[in-house]
Protein backbone atom coordinates (compact mmCIF):
# COMPACT_ATOMS: atom_id res chain seq x y z
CA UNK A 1 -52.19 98.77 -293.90
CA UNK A 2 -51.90 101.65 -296.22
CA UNK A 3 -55.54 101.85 -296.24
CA UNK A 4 -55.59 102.33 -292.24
CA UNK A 5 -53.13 104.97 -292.35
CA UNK A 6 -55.03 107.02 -294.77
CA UNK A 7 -58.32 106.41 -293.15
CA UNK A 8 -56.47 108.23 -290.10
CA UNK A 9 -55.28 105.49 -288.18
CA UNK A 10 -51.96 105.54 -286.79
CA UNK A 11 -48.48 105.24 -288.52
CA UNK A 12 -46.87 101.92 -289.70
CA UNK A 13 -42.73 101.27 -290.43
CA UNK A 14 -43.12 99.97 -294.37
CA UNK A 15 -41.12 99.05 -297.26
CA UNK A 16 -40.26 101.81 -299.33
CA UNK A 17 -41.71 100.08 -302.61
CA UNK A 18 -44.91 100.89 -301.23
CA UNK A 19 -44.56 104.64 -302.06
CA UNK A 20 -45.41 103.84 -305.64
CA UNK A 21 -48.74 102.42 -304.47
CA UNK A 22 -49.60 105.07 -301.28
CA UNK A 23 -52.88 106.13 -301.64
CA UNK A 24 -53.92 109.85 -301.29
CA UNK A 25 -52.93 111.35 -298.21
CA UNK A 26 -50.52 108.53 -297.32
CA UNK A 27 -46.92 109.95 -297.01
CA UNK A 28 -44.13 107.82 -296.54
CA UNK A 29 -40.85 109.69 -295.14
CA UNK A 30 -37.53 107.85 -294.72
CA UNK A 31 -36.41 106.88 -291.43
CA UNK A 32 -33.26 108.76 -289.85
CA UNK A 33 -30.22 107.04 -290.51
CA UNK A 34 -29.31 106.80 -287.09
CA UNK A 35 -32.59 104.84 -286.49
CA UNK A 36 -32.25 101.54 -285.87
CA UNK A 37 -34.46 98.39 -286.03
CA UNK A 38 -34.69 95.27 -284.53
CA UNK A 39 -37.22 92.58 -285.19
CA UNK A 40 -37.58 89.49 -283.79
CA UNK A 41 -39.07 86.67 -286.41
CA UNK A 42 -41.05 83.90 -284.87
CA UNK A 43 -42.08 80.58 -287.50
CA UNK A 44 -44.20 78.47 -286.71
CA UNK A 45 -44.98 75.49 -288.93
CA UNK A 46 -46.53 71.98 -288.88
CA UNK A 47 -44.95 68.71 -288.46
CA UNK A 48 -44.35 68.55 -291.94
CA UNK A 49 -43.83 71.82 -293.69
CA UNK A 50 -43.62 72.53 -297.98
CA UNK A 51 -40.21 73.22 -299.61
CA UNK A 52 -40.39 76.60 -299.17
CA UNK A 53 -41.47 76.53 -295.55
CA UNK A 54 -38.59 74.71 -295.11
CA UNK A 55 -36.03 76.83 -297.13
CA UNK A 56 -37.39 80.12 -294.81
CA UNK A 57 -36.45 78.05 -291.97
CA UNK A 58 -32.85 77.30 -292.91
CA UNK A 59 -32.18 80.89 -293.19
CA UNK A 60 -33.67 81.59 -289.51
CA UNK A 61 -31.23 81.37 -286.57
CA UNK A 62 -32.37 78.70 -284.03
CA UNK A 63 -34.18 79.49 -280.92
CA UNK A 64 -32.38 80.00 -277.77
């Protein structure tokens, strides 16, 4: 995503570990504090998903 941002590309909301790795003529500014964010997180997984699927799924509230 960085890469598309420095190729010209539009803007992205990122994690600000990612400064350390921004390439040139990336800048990452913080976002007002009065901004706020809301995501919504969609899983999807198959009829039988891994231990860790499933432990990412416990912390997600259920659909409704």
């Amino acid at each position: 995503m960085l890469d598309l941002m420095a190729s010209g590309l539009g803007l992205a909301i990122v994690q600000a570990s990612l400064q350390r790795i921004a390439p040139p003529g990336v800048r990452l500014r913080p976002l007002p504090k009065q901004f706020s964010l809301r995501l919504d997180i969609h899983a999807v997984s198959g009829s039988a998903p891994n231990a860790l699927a499933r432990q990412l799924l416990a912390l997600l509230p259920a659909a409704g």
